[in-house]
N, C-alpha and C. Protein backbone atom coordinates (compact mmCIF):
# COMPACT_ATOMS: atom_id res chain seq x y z
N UNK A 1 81.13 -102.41 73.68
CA UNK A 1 81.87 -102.83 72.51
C UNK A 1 82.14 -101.60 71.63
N UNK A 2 82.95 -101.37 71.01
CA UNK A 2 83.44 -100.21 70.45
C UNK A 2 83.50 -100.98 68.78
N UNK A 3 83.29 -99.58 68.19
CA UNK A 3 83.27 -99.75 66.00
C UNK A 3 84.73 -99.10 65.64
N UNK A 4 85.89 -99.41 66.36
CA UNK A 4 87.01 -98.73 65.82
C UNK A 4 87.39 -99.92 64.78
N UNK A 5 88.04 -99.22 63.73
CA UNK A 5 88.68 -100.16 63.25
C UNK A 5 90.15 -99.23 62.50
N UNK A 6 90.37 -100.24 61.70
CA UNK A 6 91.67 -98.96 60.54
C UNK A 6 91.61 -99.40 58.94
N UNK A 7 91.83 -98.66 58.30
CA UNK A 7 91.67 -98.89 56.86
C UNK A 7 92.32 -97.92 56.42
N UNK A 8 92.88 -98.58 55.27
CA UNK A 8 93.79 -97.92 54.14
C UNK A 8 93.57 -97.95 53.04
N UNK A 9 93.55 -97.18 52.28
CA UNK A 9 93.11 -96.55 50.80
C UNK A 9 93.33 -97.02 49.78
N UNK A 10 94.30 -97.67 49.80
CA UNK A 10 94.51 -98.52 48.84
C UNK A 10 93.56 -100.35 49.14
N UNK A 11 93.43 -100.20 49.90
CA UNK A 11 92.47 -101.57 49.85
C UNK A 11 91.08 -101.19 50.28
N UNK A 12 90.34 -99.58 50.35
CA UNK A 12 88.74 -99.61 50.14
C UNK A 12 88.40 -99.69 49.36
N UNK A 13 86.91 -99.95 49.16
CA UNK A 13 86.18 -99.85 47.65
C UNK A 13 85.69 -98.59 47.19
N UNK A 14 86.45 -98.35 45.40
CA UNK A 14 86.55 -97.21 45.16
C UNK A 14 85.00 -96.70 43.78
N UNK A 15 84.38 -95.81 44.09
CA UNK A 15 83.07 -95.86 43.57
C UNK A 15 83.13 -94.78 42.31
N UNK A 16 82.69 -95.15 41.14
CA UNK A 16 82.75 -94.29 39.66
C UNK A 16 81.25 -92.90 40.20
N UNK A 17 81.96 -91.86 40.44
CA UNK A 17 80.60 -91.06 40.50
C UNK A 17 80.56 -90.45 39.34
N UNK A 18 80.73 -91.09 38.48
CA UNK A 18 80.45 -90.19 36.54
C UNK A 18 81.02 -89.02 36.62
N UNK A 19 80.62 -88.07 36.25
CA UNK A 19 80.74 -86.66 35.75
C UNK A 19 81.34 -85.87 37.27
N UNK A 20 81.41 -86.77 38.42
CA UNK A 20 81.95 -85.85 39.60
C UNK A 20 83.26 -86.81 40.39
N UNK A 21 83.73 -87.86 39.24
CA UNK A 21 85.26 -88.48 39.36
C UNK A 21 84.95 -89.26 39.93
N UNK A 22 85.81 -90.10 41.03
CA UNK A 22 85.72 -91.02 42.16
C UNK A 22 85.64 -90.98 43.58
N UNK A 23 85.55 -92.09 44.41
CA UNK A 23 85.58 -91.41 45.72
C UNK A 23 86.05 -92.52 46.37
N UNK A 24 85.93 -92.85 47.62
CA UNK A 24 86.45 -93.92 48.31
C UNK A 24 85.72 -94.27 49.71
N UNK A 25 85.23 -94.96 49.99
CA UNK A 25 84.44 -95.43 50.81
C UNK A 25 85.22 -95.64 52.02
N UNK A 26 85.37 -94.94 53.17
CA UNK A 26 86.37 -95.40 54.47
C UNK A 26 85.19 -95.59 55.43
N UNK A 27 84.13 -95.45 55.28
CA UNK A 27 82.75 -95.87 56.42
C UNK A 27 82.18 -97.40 56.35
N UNK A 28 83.00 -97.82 54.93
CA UNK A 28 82.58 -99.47 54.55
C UNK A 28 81.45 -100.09 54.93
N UNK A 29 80.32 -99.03 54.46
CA UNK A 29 78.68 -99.18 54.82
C UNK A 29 78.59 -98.46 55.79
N UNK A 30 79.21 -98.11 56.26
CA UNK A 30 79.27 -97.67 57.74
C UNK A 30 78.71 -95.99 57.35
N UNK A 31 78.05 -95.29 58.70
CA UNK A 31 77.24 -94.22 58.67
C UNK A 31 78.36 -93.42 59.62
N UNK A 32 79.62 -92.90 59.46
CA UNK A 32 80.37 -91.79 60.53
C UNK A 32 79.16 -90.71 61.02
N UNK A 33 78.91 -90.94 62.50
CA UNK A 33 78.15 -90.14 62.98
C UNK A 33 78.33 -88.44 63.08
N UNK A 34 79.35 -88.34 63.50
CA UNK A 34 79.82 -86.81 63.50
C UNK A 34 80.39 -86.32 62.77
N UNK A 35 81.19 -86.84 61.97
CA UNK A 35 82.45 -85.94 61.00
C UNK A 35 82.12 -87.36 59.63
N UNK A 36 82.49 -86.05 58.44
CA UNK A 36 82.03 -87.06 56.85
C UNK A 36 83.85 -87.26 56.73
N UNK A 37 84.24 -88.05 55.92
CA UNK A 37 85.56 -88.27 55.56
C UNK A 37 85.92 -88.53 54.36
N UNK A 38 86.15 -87.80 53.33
CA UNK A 38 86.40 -88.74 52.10
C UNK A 38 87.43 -88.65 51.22
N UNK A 39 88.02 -89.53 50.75
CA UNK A 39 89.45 -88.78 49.60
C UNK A 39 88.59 -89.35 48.26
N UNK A 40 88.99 -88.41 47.43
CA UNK A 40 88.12 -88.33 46.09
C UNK A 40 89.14 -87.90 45.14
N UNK A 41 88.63 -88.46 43.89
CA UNK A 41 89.86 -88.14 42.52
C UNK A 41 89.02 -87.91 41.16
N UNK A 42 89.91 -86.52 40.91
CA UNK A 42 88.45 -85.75 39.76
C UNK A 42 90.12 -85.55 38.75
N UNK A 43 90.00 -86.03 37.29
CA UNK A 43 90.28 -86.02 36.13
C UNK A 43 90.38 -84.20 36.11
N UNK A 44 91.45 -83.80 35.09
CA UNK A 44 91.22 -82.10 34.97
C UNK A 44 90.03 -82.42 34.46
N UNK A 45 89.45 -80.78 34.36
CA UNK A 45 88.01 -80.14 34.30
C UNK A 45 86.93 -81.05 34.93
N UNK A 46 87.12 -81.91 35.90
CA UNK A 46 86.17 -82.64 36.10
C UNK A 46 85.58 -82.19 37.57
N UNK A 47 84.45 -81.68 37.79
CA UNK A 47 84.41 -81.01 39.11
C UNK A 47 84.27 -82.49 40.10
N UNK A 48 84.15 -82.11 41.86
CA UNK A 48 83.88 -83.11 42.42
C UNK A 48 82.22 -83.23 43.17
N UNK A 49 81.43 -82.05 42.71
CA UNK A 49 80.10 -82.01 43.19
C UNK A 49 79.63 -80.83 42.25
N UNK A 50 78.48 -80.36 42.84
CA UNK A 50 77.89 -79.16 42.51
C UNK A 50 78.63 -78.03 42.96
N UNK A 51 78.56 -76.75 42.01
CA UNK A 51 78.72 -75.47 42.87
C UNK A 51 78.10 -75.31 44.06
N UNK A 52 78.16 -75.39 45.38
CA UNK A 52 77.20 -75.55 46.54
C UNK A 52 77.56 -74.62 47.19
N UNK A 53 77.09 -74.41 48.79
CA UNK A 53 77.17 -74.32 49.99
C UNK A 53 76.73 -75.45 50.88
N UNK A 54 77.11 -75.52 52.15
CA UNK A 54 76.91 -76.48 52.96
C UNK A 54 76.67 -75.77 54.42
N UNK A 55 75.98 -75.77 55.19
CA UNK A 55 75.36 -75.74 56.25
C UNK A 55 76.32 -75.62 57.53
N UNK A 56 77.45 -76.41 57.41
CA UNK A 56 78.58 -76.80 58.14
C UNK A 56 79.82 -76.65 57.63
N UNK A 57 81.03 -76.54 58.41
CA UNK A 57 82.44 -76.09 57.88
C UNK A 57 83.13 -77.07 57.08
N UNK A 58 83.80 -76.89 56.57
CA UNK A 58 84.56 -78.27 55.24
C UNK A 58 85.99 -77.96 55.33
N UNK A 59 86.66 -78.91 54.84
CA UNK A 59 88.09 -79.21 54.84
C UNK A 59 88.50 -80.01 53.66
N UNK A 60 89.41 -79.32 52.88
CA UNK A 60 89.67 -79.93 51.63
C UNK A 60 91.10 -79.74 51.67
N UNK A 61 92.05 -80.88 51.53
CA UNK A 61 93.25 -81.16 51.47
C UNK A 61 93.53 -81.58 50.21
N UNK A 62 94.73 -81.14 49.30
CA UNK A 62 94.93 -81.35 47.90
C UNK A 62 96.43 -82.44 48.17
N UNK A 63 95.72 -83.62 48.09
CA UNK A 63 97.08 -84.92 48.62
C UNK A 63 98.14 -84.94 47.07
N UNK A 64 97.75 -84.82 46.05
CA UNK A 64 98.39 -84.89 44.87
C UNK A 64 97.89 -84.12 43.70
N UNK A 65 98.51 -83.62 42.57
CA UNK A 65 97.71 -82.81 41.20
C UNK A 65 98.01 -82.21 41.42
N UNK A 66 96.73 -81.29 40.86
CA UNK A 66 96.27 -79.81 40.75
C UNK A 66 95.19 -79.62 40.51
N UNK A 67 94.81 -78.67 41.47
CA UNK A 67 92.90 -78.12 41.44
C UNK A 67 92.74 -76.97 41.27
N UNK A 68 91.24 -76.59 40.77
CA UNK A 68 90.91 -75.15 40.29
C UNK A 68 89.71 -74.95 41.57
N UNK A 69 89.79 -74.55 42.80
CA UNK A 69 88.99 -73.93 43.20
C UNK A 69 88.40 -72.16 42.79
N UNK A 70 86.90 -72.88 42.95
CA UNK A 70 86.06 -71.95 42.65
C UNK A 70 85.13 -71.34 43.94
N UNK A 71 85.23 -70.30 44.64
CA UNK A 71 84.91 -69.85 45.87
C UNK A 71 84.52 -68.79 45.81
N UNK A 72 82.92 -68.29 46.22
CA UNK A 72 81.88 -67.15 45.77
C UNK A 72 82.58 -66.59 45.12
N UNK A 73 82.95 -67.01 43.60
CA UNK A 73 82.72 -66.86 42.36
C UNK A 73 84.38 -66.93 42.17
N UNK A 74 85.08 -66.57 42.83
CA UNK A 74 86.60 -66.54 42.60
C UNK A 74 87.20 -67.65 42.55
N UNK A 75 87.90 -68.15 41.29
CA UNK A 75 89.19 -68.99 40.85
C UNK A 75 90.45 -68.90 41.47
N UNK A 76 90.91 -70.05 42.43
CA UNK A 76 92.14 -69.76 42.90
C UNK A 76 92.65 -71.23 42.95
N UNK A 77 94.21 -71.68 41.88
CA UNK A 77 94.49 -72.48 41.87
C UNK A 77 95.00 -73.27 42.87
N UNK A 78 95.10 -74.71 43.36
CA UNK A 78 95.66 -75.38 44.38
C UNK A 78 96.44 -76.45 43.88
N UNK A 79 97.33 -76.78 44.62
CA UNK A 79 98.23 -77.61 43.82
C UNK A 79 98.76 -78.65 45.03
N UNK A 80 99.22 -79.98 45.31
CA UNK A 80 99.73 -80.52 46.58
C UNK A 80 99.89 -80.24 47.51
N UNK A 81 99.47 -80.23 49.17
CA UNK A 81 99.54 -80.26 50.31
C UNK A 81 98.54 -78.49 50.40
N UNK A 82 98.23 -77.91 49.34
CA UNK A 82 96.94 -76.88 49.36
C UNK A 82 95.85 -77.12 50.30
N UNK A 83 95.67 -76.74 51.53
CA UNK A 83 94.36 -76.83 51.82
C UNK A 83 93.23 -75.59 51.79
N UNK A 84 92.11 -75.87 51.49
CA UNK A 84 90.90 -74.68 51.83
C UNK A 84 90.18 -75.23 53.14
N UNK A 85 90.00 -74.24 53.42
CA UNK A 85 89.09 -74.22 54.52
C UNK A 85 87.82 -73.87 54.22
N UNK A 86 87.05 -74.30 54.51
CA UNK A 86 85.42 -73.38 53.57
C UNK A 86 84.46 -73.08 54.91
N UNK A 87 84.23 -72.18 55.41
CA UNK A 87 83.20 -72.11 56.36
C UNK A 87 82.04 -72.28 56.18
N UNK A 88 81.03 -72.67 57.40
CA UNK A 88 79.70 -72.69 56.46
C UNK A 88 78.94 -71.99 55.73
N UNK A 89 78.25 -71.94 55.02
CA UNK A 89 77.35 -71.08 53.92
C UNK A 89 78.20 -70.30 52.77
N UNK A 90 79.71 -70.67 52.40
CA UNK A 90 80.51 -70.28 51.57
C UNK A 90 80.27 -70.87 50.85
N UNK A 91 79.69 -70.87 49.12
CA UNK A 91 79.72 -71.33 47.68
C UNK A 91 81.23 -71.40 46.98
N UNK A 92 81.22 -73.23 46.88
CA UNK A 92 82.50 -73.48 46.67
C UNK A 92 82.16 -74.82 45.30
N UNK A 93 83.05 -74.80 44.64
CA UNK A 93 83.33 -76.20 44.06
C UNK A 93 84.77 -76.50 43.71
N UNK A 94 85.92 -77.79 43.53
CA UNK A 94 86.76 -78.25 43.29
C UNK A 94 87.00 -78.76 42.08
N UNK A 95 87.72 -78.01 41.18
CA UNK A 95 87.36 -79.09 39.74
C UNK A 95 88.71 -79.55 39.79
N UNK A 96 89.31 -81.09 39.31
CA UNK A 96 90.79 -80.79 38.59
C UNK A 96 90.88 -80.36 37.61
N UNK A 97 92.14 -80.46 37.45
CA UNK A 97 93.47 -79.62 36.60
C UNK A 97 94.53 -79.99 36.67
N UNK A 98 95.22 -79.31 36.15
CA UNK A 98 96.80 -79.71 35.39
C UNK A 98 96.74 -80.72 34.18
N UNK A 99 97.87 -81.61 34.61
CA UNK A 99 98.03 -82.45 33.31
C UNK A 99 97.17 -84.05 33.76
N UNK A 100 97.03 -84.30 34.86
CA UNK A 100 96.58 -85.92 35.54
C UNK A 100 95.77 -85.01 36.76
N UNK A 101 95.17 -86.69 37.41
CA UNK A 101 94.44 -86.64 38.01
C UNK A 101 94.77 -86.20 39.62
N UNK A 102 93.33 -85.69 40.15
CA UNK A 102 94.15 -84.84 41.48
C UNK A 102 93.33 -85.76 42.31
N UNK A 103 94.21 -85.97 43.55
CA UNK A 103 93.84 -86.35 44.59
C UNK A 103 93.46 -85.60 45.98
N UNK A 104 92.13 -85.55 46.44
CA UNK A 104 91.63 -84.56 47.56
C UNK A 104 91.13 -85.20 48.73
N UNK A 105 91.42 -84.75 50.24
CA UNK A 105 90.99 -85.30 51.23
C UNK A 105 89.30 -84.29 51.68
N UNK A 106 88.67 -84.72 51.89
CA UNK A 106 87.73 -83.88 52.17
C UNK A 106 86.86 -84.05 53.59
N UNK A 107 86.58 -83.55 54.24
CA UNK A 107 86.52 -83.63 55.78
C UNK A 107 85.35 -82.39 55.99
N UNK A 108 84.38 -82.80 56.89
CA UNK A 108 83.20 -81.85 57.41
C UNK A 108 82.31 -82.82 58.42
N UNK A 109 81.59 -81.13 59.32
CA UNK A 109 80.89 -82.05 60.30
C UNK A 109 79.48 -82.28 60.38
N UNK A 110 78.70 -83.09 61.09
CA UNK A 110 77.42 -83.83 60.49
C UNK A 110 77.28 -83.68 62.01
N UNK A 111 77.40 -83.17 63.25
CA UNK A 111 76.68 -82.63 63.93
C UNK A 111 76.07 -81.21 64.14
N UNK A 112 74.40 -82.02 64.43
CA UNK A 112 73.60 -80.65 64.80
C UNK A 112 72.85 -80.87 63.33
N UNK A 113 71.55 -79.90 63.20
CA UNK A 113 70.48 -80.03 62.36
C UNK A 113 71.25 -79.47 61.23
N UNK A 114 70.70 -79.59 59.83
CA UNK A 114 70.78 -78.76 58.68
C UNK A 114 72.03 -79.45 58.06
N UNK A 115 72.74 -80.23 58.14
CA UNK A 115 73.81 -80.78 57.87
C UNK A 115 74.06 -81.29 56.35
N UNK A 116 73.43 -81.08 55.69
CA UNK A 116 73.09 -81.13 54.23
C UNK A 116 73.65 -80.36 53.36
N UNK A 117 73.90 -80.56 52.11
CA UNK A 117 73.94 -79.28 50.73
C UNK A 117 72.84 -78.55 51.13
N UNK A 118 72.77 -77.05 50.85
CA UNK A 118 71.97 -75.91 51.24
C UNK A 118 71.32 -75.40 50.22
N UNK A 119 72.46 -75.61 48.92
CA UNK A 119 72.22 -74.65 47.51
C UNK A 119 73.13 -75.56 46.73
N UNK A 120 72.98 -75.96 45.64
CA UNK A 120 73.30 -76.40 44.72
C UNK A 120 72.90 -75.24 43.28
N UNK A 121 74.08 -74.89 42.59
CA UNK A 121 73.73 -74.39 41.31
C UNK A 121 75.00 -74.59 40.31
N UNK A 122 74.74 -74.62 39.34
CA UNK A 122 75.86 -74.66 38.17
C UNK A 122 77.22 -73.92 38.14
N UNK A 123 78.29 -74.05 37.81
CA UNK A 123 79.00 -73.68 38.27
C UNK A 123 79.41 -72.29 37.15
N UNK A 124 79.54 -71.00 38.04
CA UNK A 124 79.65 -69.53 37.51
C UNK A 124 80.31 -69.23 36.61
């Protein structure tokens, strides 16, 4: 028996993470074994996590807005169809910006050990 299914964004349930914007649930309880998936929406100045690193490679797609990436220590603005690539152990965070809210796809993989935030610190 197979767990495929399909879902669209406008009808998942969408979760208030306070001070790190919103996010959207496409695992619908569900645990994605290998790869994380998420589209998330951060208000300007509103970051979407900690200043971190991560263990594993990341993928951040800028679907709408404007974002202020912050990447070992450097500011470089992103604006619609922007993607970063972040390899692992690169210190990164996403804040929005502009005038409204930005919309981000975010994508990384969860195979193999260590698959976690690595470092968390305030942002530089």
């Amino acid at each position: 028996m197979s767990d495929w299914y399909i879902a669209n964004a406008k009808d998942m349930q969408w979760f208030d993470a306070g001070r790190f914007g919103f996010y959207s649930d496409f695992q619908q309880g569900n645990h994605f074994k290998e790869f994380g998936f998420n589209i998330g929406m951060a208000l300007p100045g509103q970051p979407g996590a900690l200043y971190h690193r991560e263990s594993h490679q990341e993928g951040f797609l800028v679907l709408s807005g404007e974002a202020l990436l912050i990447v070992e220590g450097e500011e470089r603005p992103l604006r619609a169809w922007d993607y970063f690539h972040c390899p692992a152990g690169v210190e990164h965070i996403i804040v929005g910006a502009g005038d409204g809210p930005c919309v981000l796809l975010g994508v990384g993989g969860r195979v193999g050990p260590g698959i976690r935030c690595i470092q968390s610190t305030p942002l530089p």
